[in-house]
N, C-alpha and C. Protein backbone atom coordinates (compact mmCIF):
# COMPACT_ATOMS: atom_id res chain seq x y z
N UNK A 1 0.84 -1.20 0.00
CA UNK A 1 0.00 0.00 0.00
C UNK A 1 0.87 1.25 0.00
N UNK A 2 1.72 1.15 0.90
CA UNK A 2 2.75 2.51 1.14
C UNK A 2 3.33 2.64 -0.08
N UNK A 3 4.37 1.56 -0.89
CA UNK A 3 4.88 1.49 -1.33
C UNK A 3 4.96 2.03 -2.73
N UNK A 4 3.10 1.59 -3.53
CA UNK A 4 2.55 1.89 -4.05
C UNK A 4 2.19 3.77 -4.45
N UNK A 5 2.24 4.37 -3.06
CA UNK A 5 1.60 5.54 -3.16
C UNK A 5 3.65 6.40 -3.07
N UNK A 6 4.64 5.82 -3.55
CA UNK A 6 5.58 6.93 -3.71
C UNK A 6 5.90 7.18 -4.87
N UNK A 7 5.25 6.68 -6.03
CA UNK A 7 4.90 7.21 -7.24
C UNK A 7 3.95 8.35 -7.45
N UNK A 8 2.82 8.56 -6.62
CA UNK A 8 1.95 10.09 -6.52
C UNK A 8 2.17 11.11 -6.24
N UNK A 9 2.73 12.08 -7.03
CA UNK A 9 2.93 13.29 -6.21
C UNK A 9 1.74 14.49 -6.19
N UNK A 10 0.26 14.02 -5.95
CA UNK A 10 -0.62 14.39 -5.03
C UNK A 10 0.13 15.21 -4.05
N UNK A 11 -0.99 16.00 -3.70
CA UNK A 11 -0.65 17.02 -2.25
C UNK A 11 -0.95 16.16 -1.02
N UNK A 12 -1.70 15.00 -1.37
CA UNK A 12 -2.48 14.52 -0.09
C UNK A 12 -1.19 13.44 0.17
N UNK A 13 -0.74 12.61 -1.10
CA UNK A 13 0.35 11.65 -0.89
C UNK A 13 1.89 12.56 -0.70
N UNK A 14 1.92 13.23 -0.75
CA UNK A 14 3.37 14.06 -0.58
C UNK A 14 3.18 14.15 0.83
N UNK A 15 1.76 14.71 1.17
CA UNK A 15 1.57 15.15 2.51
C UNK A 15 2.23 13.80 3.70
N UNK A 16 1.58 12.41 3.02
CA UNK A 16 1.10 11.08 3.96
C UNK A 16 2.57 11.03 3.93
N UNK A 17 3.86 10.81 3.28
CA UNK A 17 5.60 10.42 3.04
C UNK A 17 6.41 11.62 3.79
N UNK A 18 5.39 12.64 4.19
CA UNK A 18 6.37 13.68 4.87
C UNK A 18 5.73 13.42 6.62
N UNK A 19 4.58 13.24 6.46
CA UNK A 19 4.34 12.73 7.94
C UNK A 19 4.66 11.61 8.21
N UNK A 20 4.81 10.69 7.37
CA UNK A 20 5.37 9.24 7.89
C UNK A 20 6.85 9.21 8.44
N UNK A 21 7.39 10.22 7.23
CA UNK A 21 8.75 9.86 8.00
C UNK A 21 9.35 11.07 9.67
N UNK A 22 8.05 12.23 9.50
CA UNK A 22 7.71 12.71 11.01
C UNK A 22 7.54 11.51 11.98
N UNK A 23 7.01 10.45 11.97
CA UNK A 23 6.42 9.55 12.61
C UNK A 23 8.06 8.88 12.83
N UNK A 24 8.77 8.65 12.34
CA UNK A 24 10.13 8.01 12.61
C UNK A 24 10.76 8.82 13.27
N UNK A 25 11.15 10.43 12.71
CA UNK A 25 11.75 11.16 13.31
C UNK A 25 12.09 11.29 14.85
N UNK A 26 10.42 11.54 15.07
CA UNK A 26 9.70 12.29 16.37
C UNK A 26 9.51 10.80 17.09
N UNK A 27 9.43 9.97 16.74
CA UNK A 27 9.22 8.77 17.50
C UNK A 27 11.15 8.80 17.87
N UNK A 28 11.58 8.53 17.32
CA UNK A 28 13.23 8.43 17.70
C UNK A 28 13.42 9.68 19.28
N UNK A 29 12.94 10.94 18.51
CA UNK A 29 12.57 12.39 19.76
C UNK A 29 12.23 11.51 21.02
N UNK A 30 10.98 11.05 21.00
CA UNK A 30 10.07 10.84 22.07
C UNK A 30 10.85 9.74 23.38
N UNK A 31 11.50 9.27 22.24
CA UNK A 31 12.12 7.95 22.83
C UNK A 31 13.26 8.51 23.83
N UNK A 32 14.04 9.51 23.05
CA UNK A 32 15.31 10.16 23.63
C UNK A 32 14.57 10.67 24.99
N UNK A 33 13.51 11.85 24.46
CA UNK A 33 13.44 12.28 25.95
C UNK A 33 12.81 11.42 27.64
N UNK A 34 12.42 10.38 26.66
CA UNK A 34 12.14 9.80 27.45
C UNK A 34 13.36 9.26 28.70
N UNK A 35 14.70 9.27 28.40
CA UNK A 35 15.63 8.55 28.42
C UNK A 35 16.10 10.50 29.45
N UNK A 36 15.68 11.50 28.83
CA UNK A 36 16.39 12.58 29.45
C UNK A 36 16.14 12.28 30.77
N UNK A 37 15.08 12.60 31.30
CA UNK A 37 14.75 12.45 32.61
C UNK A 37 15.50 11.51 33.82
N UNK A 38 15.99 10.25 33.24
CA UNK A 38 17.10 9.51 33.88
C UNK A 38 18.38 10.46 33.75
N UNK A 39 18.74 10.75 32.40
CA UNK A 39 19.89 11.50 32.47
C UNK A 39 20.31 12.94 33.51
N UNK A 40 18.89 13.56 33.51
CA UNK A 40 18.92 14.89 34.57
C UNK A 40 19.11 14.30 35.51
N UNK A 41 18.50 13.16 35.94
CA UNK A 41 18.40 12.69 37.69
C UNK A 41 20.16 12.29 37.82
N UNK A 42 20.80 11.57 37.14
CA UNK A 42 21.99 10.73 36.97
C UNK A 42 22.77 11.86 37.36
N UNK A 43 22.78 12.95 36.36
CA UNK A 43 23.61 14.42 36.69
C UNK A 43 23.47 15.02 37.82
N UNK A 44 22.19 15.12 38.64
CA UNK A 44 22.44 15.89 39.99
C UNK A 44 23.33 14.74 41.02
N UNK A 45 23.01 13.55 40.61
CA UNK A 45 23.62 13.07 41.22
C UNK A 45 25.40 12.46 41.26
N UNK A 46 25.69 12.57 39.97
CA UNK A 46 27.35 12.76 39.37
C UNK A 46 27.76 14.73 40.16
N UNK A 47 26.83 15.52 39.94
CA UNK A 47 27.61 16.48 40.67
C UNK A 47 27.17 17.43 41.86
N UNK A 48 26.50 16.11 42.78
CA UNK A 48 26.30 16.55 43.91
C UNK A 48 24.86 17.52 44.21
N UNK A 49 23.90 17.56 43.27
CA UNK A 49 23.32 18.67 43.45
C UNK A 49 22.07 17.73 43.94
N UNK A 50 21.55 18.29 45.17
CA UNK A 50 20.46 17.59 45.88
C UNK A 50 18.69 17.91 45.27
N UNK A 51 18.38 16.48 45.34
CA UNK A 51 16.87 16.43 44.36
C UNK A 51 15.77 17.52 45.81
N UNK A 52 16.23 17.07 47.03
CA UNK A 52 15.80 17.44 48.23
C UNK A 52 16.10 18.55 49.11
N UNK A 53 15.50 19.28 49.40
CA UNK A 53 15.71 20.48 50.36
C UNK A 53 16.00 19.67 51.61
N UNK A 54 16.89 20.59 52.78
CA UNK A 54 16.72 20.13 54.00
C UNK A 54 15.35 20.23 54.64
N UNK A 55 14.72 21.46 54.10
CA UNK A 55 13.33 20.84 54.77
C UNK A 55 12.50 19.36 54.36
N UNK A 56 12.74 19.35 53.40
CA UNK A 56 12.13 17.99 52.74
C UNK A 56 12.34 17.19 53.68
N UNK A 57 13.75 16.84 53.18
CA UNK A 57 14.29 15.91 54.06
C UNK A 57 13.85 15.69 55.85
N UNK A 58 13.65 17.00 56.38
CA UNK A 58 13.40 17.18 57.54
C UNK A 58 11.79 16.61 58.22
N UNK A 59 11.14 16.86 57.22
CA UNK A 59 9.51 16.95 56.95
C UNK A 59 9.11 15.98 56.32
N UNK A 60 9.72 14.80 55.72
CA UNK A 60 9.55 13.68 54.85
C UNK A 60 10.11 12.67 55.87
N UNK A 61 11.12 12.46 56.88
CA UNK A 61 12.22 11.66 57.62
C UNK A 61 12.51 10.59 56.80
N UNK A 62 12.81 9.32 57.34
CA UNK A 62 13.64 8.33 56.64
C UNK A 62 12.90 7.74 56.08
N UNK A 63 11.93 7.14 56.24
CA UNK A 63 10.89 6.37 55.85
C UNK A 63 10.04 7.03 54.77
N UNK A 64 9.75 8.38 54.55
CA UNK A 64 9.53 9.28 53.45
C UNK A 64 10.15 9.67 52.59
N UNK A 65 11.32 9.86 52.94
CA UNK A 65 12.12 10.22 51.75
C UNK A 65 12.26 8.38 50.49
N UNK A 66 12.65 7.25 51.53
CA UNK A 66 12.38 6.21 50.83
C UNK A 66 11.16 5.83 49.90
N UNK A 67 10.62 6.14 50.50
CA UNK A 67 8.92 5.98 49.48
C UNK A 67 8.65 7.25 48.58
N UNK A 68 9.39 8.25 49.04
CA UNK A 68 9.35 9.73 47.81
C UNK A 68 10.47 8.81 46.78
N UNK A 69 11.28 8.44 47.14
CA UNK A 69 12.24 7.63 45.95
C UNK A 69 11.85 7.02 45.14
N UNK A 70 11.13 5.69 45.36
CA UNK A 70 10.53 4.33 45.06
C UNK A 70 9.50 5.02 44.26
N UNK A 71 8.97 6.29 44.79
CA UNK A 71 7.45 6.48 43.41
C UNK A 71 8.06 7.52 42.11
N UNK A 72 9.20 8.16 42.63
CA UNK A 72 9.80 8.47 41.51
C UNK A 72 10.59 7.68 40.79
N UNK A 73 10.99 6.51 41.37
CA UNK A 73 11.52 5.87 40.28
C UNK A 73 10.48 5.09 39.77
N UNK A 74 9.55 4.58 39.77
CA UNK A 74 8.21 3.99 39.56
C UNK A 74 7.61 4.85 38.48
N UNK A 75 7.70 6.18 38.26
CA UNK A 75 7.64 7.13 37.62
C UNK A 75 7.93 7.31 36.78
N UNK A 76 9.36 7.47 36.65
CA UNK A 76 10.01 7.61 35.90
C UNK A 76 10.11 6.91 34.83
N UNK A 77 9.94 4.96 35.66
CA UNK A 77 9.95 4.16 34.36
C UNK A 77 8.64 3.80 34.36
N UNK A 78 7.80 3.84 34.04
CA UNK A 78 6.33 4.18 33.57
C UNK A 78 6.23 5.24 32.28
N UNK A 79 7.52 6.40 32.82
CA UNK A 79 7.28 7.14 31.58
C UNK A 79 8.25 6.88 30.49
N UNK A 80 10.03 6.35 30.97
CA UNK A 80 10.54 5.62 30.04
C UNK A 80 9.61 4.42 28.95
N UNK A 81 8.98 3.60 29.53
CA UNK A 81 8.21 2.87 29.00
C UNK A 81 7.02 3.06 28.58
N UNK A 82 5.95 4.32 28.54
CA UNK A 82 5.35 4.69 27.81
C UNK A 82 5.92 5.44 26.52
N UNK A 83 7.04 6.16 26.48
CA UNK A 83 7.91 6.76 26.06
C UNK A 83 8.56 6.18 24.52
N UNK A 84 8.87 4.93 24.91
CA UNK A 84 9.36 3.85 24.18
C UNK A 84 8.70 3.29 23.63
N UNK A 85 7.50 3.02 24.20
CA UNK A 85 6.41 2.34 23.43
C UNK A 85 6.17 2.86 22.21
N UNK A 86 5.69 4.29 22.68
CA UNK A 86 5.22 5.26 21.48
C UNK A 86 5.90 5.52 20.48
N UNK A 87 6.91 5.51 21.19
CA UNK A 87 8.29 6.17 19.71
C UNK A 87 8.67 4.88 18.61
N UNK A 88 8.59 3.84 19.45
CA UNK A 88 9.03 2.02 18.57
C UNK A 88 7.50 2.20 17.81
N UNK A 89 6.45 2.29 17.95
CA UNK A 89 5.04 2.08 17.24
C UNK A 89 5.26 3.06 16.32
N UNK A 90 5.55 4.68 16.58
CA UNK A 90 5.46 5.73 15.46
C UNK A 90 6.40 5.16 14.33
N UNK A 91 7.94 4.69 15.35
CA UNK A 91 8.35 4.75 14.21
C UNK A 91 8.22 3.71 13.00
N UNK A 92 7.35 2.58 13.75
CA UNK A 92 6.92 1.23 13.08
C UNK A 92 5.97 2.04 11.72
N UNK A 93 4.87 2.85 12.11
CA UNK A 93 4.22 2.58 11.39
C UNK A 93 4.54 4.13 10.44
N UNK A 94 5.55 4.67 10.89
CA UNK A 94 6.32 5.88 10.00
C UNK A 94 7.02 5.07 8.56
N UNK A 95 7.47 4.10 8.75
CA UNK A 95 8.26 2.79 8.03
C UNK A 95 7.47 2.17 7.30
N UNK A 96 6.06 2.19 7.09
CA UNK A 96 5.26 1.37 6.68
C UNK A 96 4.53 0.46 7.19
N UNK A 97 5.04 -0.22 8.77
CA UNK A 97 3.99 -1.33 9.11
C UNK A 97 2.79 -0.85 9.99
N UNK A 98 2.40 -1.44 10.10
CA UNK A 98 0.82 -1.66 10.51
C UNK A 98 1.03 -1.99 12.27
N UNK A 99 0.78 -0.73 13.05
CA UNK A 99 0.36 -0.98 14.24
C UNK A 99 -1.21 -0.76 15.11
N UNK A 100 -1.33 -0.91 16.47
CA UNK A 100 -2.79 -0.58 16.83
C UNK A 100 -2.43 1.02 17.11
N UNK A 101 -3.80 1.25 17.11
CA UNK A 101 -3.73 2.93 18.17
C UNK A 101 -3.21 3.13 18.84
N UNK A 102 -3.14 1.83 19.99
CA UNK A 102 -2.61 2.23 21.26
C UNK A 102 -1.34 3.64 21.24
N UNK A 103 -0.51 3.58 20.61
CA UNK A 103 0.55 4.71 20.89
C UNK A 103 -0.26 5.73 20.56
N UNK A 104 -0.92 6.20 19.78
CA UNK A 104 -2.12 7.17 19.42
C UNK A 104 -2.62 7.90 20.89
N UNK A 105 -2.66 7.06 21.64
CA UNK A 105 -3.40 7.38 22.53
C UNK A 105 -3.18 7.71 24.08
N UNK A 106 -1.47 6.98 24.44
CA UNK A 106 -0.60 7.11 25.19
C UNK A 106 -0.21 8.44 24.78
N UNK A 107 -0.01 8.84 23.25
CA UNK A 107 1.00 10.00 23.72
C UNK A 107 0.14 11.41 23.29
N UNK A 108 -1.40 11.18 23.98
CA UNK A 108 -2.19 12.10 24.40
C UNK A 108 -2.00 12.18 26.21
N UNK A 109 -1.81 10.98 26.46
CA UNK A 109 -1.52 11.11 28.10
C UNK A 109 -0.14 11.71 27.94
N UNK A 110 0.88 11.75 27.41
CA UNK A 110 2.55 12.13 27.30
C UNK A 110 1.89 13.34 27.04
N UNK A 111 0.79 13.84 26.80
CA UNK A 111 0.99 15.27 26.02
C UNK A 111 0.50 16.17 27.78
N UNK A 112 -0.43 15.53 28.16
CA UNK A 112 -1.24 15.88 29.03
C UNK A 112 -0.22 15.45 30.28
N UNK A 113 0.77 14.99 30.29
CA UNK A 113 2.28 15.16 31.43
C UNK A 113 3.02 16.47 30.88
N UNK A 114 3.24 16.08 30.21
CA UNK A 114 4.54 17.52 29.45
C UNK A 114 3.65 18.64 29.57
N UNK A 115 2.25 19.16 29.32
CA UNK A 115 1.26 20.19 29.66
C UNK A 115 1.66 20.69 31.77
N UNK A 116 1.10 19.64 32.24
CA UNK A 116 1.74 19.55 33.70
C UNK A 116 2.86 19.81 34.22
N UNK A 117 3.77 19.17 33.54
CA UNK A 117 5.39 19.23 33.58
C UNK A 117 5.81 20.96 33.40
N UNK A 118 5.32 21.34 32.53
CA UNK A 118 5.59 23.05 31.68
C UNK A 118 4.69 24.11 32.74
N UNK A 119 3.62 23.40 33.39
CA UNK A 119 3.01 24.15 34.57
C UNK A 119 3.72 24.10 36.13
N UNK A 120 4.31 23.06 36.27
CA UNK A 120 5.14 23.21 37.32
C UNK A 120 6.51 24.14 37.43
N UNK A 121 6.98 23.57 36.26
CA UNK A 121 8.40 24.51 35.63
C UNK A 121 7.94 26.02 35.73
N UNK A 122 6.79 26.41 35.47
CA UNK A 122 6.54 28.12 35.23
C UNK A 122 6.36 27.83 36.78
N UNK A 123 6.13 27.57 37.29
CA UNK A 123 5.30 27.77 39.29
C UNK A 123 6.88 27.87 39.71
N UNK A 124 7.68 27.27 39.44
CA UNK A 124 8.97 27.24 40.04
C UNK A 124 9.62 28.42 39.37
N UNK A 125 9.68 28.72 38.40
CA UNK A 125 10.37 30.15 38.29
C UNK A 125 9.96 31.26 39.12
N UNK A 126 8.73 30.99 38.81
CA UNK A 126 7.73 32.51 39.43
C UNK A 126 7.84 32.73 41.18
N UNK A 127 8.25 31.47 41.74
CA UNK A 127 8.32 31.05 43.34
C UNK A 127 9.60 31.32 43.27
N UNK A 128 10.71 31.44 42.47
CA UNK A 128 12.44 31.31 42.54
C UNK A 128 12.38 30.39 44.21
N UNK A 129 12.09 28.64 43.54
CA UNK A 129 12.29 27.71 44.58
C UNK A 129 13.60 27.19 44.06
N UNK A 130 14.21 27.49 42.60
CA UNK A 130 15.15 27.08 42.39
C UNK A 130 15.80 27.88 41.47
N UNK A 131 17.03 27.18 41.19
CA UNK A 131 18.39 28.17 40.38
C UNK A 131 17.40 28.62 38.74
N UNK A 132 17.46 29.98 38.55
CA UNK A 132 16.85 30.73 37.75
C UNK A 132 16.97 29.99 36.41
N UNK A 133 18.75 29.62 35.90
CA UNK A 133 19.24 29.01 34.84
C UNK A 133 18.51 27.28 34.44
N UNK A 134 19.04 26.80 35.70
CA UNK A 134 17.92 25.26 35.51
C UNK A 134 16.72 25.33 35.48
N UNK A 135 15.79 26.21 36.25
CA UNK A 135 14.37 26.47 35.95
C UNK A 135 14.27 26.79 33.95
N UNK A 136 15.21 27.73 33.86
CA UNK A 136 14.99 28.20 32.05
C UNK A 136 15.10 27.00 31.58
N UNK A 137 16.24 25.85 31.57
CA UNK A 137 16.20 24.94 30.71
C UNK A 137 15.57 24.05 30.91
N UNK A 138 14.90 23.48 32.19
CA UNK A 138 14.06 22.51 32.53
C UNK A 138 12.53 23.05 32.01
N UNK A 139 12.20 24.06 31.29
CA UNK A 139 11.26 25.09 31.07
C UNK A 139 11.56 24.61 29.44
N UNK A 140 12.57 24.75 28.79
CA UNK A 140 12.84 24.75 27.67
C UNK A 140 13.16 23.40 27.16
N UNK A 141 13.16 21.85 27.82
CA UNK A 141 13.39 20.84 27.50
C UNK A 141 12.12 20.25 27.79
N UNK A 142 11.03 20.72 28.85
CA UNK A 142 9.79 20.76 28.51
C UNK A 142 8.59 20.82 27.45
N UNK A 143 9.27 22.23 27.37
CA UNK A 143 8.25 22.62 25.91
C UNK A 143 8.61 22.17 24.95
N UNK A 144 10.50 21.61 24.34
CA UNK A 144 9.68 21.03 23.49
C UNK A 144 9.62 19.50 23.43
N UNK A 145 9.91 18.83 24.57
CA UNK A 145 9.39 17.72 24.24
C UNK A 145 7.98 17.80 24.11
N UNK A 146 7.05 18.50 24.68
CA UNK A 146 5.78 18.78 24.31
C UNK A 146 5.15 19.21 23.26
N UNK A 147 6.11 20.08 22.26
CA UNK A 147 5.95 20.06 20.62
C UNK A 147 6.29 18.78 20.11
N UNK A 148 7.33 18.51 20.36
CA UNK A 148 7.52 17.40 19.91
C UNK A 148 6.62 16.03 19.77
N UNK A 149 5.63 15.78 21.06
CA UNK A 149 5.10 14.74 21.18
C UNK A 149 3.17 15.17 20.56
N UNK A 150 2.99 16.43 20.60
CA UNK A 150 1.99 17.20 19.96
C UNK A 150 2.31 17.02 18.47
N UNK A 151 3.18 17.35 17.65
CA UNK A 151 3.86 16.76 16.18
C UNK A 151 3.55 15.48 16.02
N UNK A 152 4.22 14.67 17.10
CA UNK A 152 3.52 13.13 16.56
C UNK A 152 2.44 12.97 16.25
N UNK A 153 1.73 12.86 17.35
CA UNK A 153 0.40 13.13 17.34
C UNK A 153 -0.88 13.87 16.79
N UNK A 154 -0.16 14.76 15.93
CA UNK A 154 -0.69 14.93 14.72
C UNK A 154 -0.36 14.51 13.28
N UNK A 155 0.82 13.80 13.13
CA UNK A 155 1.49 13.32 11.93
C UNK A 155 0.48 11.93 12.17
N UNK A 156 0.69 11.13 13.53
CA UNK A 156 0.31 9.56 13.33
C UNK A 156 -1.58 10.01 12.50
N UNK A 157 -1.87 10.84 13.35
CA UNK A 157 -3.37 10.75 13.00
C UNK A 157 -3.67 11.45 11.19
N UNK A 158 -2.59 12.50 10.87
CA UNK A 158 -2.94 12.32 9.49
C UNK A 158 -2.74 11.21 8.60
N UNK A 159 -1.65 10.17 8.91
CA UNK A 159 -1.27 9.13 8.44
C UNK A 159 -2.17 7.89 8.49
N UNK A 160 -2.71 8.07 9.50
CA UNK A 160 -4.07 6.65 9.48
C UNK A 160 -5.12 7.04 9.16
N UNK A 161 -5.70 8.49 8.92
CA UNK A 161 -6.10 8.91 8.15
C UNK A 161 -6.13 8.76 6.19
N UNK A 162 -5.46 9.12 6.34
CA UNK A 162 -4.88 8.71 4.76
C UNK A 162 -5.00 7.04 4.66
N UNK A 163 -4.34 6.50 5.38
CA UNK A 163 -4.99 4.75 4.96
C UNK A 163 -5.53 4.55 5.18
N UNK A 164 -6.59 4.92 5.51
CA UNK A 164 -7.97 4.12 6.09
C UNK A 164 -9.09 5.07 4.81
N UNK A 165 -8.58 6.17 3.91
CA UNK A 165 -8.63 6.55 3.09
C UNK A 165 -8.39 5.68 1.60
N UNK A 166 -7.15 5.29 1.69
CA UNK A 166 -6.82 4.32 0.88
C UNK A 166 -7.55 2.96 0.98
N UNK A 167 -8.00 2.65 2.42
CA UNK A 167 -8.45 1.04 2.12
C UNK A 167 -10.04 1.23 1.78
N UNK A 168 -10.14 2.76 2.30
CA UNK A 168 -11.74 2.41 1.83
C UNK A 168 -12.32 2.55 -0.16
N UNK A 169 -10.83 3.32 -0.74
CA UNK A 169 -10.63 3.65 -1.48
C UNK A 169 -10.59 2.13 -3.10
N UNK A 170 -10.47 1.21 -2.27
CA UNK A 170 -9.79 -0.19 -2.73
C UNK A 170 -10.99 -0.97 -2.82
């Protein structure tokens, strides 16, 4: 079917070969940032810089701070692995094959984190609870993984669009 339609240079088929290979791109994106979030955590901790205030720490004690750990790392890979999911499916079906919705639909929940994520980041500048510079880039690696995963998510849906165009077409 794909294969077929890179002989058309239609506006609608030019359109479906430039979002498909969005769908690889941005799936490769989605995947990376998914992977950032370990990397930020890895770095405060290669150079010392604490995830925790002493009040935290103070106000959380031992037994809290352990279970504040355990749900962020629980977290974290929940979102590595939604992350991955989405980006291996986009880029599956950026390539030509045939997957379900499901990633379709996960990375409306990824969109609706990174929305959250970009609302906390502005609360923390505006509070200066933290260093002005990491607030900007944790602000700015936000937004765009949130373009980024908003792009998919509109490329996958013009793309199954278009084949489901084509099969009804057949």
């Amino acid at each position: 079917m794909v294969n077929e339609d890179i002989l058309k240079n239609d506006r609608e088929s030019i359109r479906f070969r430039r979002n498909s290979n969005n769908l690889v791109v941005l799936g490769t994106g989605v995947i990376l940032f998914g992977f950032w979030g370990i990397i930020k955590i890895a770095m405060n901790f290669i150079f010392g810089i604490e995830l925790f205030t002493e009040a935290d720490i103070e106000e959380l004690g031992e037994y809290g701070m352990v279970i504040t750990l355990i749900i962020l790392i629980i977290i974290m890979a929940v979102d590595v692995l939604l992350r991955l999911h989405t980006g291996l499916r986009a880029r599956k079906e950026g390539a030509g094959g045939k997957v379900s919705a499901s990633y379709v639909v996960i990375s409306v929940f990824l969109i609706i984190g990174s929305v959250l994520s970009v609302a906390i980041v502005i609360e923390s500048i505006f509070s200066l609870k933290e260093d002005a510079i990491d607030s900007f880039l944790s602000l700015f690696m936000e937004l765009t993984s949130l373009a980024l995963t908003i792009e998919l998510f509109i490329s996958a849906i013009s793309v199954r669009k278009y084949k489901k165009k084509l099969e009804r077409g057949k």
